[in-house]
N, C-alpha and C. Protein backbone atom coordinates (compact mmCIF):
# COMPACT_ATOMS: atom_id res chain seq x y z
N UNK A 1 11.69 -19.45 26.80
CA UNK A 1 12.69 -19.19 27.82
C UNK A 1 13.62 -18.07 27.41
N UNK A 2 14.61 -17.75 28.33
CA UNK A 2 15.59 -16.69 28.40
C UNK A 2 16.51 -17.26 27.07
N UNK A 3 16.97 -16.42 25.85
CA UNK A 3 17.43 -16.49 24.94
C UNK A 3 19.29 -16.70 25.36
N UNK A 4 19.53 -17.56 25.58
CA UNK A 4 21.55 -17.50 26.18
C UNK A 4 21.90 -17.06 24.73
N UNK A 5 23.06 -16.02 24.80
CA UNK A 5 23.63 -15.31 23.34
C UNK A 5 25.18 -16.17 23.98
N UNK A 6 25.95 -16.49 22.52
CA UNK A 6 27.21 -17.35 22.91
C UNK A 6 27.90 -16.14 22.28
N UNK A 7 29.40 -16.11 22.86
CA UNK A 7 30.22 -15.26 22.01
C UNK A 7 30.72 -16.50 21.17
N UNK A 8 31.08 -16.01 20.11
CA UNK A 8 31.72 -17.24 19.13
C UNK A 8 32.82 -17.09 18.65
N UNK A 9 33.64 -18.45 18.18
CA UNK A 9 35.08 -18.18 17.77
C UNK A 9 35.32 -17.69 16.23
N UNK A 10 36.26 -16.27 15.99
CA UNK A 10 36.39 -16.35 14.73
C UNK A 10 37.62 -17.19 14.10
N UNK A 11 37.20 -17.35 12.71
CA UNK A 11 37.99 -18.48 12.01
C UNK A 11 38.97 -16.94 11.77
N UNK A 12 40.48 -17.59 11.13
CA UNK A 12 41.10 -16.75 10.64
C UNK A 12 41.76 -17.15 9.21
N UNK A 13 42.11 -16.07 8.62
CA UNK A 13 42.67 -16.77 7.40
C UNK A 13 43.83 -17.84 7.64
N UNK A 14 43.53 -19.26 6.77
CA UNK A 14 44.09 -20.01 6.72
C UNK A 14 43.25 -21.34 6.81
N UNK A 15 42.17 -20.98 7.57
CA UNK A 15 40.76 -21.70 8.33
C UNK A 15 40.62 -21.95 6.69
N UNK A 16 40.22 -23.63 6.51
CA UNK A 16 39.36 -23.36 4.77
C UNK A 16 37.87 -23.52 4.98
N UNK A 17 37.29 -23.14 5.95
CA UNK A 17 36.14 -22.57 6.01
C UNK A 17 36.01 -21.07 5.36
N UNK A 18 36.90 -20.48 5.20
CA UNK A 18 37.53 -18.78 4.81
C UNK A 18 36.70 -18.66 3.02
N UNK A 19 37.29 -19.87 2.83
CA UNK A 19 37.77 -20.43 1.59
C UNK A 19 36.28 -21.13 0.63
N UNK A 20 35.45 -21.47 1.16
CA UNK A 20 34.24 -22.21 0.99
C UNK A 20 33.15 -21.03 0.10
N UNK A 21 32.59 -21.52 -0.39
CA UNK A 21 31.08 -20.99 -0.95
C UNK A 21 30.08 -21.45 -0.24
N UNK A 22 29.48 -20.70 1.13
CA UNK A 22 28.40 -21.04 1.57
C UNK A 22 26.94 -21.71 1.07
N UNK A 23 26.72 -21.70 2.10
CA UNK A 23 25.10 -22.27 1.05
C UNK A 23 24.25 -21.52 1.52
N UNK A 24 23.10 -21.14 1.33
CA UNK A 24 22.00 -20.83 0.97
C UNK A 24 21.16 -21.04 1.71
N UNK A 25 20.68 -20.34 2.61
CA UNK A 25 19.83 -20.28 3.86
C UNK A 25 18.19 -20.89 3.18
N UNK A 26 17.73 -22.22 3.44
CA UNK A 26 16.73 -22.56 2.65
C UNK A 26 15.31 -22.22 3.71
N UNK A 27 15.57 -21.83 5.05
CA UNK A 27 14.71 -20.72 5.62
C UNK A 27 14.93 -19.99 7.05
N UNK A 28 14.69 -18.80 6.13
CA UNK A 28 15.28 -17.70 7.04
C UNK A 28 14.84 -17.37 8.07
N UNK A 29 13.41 -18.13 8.66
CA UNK A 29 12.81 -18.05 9.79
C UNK A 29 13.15 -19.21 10.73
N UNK A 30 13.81 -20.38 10.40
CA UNK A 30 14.44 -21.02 11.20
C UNK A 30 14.83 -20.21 12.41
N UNK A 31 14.39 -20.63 13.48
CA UNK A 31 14.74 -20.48 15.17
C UNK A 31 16.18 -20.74 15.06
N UNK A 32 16.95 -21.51 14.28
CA UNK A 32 18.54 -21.76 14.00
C UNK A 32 18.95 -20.59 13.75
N UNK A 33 18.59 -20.08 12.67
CA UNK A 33 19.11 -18.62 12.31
C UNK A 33 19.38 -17.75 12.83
N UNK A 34 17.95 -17.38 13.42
CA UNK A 34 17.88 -16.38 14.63
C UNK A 34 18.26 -16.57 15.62
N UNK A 35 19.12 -17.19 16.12
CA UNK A 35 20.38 -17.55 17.01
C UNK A 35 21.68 -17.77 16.59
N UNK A 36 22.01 -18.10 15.39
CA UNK A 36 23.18 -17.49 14.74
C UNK A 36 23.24 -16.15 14.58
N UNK A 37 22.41 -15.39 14.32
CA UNK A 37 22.49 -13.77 14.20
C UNK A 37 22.88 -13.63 15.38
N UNK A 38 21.76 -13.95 16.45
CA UNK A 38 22.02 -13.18 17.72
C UNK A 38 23.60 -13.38 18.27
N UNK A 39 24.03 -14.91 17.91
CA UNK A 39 25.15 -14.71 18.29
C UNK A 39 26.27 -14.33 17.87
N UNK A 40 26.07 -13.85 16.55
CA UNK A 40 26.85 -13.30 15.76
C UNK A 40 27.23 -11.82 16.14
N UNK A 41 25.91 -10.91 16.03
CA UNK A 41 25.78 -9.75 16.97
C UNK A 41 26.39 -9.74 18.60
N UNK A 42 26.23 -10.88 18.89
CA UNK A 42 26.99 -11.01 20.59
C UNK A 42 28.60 -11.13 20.26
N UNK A 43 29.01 -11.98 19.59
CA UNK A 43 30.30 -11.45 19.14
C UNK A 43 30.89 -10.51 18.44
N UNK A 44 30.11 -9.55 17.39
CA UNK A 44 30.68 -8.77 16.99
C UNK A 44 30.92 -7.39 17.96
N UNK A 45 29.77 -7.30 18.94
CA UNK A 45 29.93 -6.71 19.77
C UNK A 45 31.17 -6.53 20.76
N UNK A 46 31.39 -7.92 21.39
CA UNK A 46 32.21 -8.23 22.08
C UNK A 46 33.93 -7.97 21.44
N UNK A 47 33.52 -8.44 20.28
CA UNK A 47 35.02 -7.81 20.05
C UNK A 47 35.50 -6.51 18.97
N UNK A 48 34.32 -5.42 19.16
CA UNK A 48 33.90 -4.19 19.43
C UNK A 48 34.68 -3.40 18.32
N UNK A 49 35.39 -3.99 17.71
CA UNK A 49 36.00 -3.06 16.54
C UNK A 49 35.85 -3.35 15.11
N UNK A 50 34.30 -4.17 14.84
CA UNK A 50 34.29 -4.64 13.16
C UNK A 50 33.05 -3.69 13.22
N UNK A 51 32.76 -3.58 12.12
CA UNK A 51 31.72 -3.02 11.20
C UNK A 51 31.06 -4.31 10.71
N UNK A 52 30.89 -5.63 10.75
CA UNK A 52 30.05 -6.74 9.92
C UNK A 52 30.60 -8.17 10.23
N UNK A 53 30.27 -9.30 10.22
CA UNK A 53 30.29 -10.36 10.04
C UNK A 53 29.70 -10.92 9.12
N UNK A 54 30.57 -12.18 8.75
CA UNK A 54 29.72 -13.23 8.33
C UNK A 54 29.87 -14.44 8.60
N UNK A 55 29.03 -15.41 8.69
CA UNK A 55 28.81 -16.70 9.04
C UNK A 55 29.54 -17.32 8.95
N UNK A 56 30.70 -17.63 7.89
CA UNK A 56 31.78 -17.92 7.53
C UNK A 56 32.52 -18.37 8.44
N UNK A 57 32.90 -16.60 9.19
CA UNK A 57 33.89 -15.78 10.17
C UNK A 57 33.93 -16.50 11.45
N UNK A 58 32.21 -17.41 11.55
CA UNK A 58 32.14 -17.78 12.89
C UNK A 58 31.79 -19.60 12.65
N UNK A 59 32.75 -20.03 11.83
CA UNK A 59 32.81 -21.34 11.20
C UNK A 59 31.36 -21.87 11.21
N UNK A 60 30.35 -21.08 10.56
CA UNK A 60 29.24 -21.69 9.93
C UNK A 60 28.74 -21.08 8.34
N UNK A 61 28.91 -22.22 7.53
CA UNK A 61 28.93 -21.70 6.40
C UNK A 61 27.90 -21.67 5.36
N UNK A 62 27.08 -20.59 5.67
CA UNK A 62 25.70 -20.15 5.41
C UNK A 62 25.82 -18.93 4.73
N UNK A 63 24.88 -18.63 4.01
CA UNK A 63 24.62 -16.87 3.80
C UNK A 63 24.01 -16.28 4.12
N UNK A 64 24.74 -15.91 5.36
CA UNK A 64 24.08 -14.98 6.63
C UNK A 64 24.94 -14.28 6.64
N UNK A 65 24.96 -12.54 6.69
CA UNK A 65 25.75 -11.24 6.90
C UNK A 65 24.98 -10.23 7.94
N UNK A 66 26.03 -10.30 8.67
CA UNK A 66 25.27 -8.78 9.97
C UNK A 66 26.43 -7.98 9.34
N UNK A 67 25.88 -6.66 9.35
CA UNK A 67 26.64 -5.15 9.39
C UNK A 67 26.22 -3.24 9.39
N UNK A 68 27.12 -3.19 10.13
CA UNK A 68 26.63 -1.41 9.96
C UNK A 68 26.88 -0.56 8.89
N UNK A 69 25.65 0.03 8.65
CA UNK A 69 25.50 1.07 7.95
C UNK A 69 25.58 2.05 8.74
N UNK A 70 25.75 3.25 8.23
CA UNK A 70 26.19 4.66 8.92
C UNK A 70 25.12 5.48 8.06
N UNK A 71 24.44 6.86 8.34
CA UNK A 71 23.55 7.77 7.90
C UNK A 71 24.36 8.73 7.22
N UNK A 72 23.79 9.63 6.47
CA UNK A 72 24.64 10.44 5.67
C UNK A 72 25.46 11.87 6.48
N UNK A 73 24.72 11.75 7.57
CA UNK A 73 25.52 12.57 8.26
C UNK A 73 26.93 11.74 9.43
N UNK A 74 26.69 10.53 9.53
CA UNK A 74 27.18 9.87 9.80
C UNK A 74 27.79 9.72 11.51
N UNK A 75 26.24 10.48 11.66
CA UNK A 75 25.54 10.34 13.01
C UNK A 75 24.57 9.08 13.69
N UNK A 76 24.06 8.58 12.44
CA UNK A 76 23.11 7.22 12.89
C UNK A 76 23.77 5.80 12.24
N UNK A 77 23.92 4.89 12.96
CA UNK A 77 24.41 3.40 13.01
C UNK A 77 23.17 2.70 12.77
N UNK A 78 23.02 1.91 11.63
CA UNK A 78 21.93 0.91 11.70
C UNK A 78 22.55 -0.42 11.67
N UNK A 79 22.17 -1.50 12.15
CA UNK A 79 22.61 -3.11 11.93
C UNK A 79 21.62 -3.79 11.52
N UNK A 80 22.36 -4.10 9.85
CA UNK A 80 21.24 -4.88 9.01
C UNK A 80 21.72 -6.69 9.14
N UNK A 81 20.66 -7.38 8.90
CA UNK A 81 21.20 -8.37 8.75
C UNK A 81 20.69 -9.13 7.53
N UNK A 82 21.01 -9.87 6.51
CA UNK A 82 20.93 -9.80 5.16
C UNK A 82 21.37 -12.07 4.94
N UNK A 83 20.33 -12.40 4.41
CA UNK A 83 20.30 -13.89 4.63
C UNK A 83 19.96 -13.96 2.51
N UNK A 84 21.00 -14.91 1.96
CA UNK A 84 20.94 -15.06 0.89
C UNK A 84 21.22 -13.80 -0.07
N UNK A 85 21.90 -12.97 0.27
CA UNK A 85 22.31 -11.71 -0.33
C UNK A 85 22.59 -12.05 -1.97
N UNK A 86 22.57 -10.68 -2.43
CA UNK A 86 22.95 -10.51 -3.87
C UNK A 86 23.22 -8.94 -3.57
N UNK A 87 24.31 -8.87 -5.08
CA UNK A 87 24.76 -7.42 -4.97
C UNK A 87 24.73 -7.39 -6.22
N UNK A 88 24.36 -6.47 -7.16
CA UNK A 88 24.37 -5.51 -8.09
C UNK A 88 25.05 -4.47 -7.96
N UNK A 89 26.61 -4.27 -8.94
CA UNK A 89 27.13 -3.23 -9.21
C UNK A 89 26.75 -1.70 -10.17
N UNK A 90 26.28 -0.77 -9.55
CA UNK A 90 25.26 0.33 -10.07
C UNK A 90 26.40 1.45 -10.73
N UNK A 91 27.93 1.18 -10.73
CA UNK A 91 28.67 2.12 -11.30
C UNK A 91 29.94 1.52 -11.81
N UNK A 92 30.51 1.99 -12.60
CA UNK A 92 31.84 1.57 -12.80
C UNK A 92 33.31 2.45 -11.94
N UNK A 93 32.36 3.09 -11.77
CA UNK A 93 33.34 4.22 -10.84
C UNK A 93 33.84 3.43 -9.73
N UNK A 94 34.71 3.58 -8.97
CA UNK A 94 35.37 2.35 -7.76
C UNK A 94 36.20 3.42 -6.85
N UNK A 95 36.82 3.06 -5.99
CA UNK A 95 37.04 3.71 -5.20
C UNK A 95 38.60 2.98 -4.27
N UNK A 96 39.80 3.39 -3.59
CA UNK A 96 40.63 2.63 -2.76
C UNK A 96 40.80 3.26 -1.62
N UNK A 97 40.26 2.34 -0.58
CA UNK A 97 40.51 2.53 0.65
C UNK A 97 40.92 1.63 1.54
N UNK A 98 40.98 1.94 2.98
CA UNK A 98 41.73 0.75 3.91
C UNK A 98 40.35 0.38 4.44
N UNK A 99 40.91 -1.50 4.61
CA UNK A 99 40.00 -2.51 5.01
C UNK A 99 40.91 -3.16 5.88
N UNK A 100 40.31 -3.34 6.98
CA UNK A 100 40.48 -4.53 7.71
C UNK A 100 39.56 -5.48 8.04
N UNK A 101 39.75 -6.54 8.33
CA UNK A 101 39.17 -7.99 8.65
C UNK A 101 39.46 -9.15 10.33
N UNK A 102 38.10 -8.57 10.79
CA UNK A 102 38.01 -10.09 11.93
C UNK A 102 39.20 -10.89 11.87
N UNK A 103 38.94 -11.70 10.64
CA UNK A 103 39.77 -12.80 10.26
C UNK A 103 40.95 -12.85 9.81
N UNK A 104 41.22 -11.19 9.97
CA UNK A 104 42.78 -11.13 9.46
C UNK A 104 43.27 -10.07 10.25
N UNK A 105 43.30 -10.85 11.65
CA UNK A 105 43.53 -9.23 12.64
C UNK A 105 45.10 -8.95 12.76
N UNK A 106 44.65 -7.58 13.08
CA UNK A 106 46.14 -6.63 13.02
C UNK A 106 46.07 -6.38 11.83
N UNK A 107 45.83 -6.43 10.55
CA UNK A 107 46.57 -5.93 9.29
C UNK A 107 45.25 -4.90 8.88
N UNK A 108 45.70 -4.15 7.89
CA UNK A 108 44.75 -3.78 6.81
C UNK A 108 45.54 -3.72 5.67
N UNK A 109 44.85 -3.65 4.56
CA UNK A 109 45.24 -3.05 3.60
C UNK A 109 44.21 -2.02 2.36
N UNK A 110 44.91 -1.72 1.22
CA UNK A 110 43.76 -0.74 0.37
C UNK A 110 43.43 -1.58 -0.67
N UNK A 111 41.95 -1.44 -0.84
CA UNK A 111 41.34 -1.95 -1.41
C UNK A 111 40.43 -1.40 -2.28
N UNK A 112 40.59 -2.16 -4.05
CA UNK A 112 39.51 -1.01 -5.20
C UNK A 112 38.27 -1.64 -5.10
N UNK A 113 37.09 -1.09 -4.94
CA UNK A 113 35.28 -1.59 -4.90
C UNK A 113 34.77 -0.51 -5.60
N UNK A 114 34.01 -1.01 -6.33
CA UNK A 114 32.77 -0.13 -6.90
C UNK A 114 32.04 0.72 -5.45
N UNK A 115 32.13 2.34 -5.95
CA UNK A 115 31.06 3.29 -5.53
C UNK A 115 29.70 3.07 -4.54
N UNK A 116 29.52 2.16 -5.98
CA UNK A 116 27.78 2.34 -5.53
C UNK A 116 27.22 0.60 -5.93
N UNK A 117 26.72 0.56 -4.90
CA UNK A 117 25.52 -0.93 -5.33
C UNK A 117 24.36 -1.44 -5.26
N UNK A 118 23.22 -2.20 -5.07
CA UNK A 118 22.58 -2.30 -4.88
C UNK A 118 22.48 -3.39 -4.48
N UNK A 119 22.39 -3.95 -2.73
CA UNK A 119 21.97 -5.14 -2.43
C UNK A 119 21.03 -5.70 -2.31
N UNK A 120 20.87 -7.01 -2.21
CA UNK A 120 19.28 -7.46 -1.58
C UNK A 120 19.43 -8.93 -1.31
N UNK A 121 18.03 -9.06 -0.59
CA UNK A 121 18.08 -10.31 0.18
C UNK A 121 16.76 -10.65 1.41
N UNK A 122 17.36 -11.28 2.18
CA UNK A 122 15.93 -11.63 2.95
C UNK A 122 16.31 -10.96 4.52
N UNK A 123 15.52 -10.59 5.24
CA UNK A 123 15.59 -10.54 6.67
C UNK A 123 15.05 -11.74 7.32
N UNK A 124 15.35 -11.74 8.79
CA UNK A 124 14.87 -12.89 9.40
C UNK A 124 13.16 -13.44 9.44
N UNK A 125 12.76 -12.48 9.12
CA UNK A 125 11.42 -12.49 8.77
C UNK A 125 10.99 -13.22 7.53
N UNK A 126 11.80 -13.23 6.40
CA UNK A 126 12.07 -13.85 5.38
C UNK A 126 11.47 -12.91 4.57
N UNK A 127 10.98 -11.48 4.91
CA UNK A 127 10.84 -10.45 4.07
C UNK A 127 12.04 -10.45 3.16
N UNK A 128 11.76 -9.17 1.74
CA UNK A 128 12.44 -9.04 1.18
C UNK A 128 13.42 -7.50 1.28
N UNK A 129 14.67 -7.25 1.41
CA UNK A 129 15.17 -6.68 1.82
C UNK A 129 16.13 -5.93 0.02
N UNK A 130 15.67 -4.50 0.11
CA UNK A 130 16.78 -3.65 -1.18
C UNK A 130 17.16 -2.95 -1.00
N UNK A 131 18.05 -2.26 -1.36
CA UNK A 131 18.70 -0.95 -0.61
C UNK A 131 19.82 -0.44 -1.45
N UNK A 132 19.89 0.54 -1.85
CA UNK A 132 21.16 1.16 -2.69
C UNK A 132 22.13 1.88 -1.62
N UNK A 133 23.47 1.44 -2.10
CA UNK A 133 24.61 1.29 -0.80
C UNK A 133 25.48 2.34 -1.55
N UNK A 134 26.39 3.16 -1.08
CA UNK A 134 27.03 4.40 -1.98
C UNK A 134 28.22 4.32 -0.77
N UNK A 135 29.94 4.70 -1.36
CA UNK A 135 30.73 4.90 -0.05
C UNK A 135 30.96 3.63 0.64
N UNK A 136 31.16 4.16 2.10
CA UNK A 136 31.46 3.17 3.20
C UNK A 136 30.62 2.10 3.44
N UNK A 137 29.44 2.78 2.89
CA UNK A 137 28.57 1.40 3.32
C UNK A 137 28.75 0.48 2.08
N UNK A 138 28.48 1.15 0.91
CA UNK A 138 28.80 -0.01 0.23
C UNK A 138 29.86 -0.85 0.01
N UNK A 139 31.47 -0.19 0.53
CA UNK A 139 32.46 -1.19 0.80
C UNK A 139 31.98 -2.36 1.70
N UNK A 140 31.56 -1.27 3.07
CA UNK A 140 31.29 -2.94 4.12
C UNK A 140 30.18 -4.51 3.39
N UNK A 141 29.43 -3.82 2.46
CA UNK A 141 28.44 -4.95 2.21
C UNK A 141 29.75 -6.00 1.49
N UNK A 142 30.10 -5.11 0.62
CA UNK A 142 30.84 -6.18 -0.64
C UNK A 142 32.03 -7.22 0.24
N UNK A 143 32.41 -6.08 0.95
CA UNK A 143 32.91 -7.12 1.94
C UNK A 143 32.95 -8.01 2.79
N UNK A 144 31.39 -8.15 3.42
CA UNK A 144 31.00 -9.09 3.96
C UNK A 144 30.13 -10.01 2.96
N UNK A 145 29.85 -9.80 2.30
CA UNK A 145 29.22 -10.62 1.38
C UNK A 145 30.42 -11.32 0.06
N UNK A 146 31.41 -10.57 0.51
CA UNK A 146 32.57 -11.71 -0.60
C UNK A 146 32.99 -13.07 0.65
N UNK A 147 32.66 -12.83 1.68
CA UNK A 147 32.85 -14.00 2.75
C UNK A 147 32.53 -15.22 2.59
N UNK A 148 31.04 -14.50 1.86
CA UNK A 148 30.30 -15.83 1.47
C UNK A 148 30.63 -16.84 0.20
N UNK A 149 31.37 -16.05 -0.48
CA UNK A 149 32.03 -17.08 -1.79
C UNK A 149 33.79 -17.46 -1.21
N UNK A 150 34.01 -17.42 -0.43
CA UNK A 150 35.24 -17.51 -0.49
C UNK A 150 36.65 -16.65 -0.26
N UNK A 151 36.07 -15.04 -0.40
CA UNK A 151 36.59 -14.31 -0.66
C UNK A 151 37.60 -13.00 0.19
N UNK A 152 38.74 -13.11 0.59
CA UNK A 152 38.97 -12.35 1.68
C UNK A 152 39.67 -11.22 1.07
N UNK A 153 39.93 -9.66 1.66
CA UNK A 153 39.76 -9.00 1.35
C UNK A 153 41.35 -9.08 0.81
N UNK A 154 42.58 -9.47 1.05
CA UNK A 154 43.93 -9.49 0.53
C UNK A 154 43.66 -10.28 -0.60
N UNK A 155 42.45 -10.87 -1.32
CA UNK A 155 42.50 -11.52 -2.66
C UNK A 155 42.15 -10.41 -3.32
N UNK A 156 41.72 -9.53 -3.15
CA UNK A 156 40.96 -8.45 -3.95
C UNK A 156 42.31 -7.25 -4.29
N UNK A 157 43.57 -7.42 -3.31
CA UNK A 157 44.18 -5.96 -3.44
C UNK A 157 45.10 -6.48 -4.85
N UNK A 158 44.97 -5.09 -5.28
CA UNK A 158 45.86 -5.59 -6.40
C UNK A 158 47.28 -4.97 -6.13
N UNK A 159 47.47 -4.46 -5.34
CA UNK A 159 49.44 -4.07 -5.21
C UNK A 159 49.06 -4.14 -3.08
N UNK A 160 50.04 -5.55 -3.57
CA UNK A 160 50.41 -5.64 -1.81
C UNK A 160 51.33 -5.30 -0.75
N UNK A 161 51.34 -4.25 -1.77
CA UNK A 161 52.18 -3.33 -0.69
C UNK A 161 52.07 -2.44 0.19
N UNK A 162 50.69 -2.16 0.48
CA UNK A 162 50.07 -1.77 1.50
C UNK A 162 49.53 -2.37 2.40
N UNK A 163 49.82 -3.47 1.89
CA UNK A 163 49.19 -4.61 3.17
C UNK A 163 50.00 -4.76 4.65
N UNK A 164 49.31 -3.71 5.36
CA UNK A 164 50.69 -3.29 6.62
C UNK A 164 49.89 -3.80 8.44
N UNK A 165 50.77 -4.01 9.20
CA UNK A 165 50.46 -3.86 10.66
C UNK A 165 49.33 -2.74 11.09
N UNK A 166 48.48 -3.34 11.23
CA UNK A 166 47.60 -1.55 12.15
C UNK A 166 48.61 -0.78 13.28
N UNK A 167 49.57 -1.96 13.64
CA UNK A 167 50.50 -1.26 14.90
C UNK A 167 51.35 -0.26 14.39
N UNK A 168 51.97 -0.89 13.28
CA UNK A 168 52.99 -0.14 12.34
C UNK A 168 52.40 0.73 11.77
N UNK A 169 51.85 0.72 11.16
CA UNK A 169 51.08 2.39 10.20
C UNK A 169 50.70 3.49 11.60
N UNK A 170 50.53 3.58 12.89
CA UNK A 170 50.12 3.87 13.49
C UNK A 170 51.53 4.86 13.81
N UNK A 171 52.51 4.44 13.96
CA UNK A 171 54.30 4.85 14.25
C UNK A 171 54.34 6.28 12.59
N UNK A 172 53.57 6.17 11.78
CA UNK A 172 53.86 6.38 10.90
C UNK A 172 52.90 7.62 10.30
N UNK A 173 52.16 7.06 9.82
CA UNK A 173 50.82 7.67 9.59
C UNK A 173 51.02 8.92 8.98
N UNK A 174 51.57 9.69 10.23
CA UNK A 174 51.43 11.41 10.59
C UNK A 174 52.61 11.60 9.99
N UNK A 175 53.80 11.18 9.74
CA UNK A 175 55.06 11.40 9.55
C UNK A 175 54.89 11.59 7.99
N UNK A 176 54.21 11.13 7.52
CA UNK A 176 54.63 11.20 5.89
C UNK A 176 53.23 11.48 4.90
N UNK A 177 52.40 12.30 5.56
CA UNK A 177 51.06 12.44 5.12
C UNK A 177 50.94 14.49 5.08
């Protein structure tokens, strides 16, 4: 039959679903799955300004991650979706930039991540999925994949003092740059 896609509710920080160590997708071809993605993708869509989810985000606590990657010209959008992930850090070099979060809307703040990584994991197919992540993309993985232990992105900053309003930095921005 016709596949119904649900939009779904995100948890926000405070939710201790946020807070949890998922478990471990014991198969990735489950017809379950592949309707958590889809509706994961139906909500991330819908509320049209994230780069990734995770399972977590949409109070199911699995290790399941949807997110975009961008091409090096940063003309092509791909949406991977990544079930039982692992990340390998490939540099010591790191990087601080602004993150925001679904689950922590309105704010961002700056955040230090390793360069470069190397993820992997399964697709819905239950193929095996590797890929070396460099930049933006590799922020978004680490970031959706710290979802899955627990991890939100204001645990990671180490001076919180950039942790500001998207409304407010917006008044600002241009004034002192």
């Amino acid at each position: 039959g016709k596949n119904i896609m649900a939009i779904l509710k995100i948890a926000k920080m405070g939710h201790p679903i946020l807070l949890q160590k998922a478990k471990k997708v014991d198969d990735p071809t489950d017809p379950k799955i592949k309707t958590l993605v889809n509706d994961m993708l139906e909500t991330l869509d819908d509320l049209g300004n994230g780069v990734g989810l995770a399972a977590p985000q949409v109070h199911v606590s699995l290790q399941v991650v949807i997110f975009e990657t961008v091409s090096d010209d940063g003309k092509e959008a791909n949406l991977i979706t990544l079930i039982n992930p692992k990340i390998d850090v490939l540099t010591k070099e790191t990087s601080i930039d602004w993150e925001g979060c679904l689950s922590v809307p309105g704010l961002r703040g700056q955040v230090n991540r390793p360069n470069k990584i190397k993820y992997s994991g399964l697709d819905l197919k239950g193929n095996k999925i590797e890929t070396i992540a460099e930049g933006f993309n590799a922020r978004v993985v680490q970031h959706e994949c710290d979802h899955l232990f627990g991890i939100l992105y204001p645990h990671r900053m180490k001076d919180l003092s950039s942790l500001q309003f998207v409304s407010e930095a917006k008044h600002w921005v241009n004034r002192n740059e």
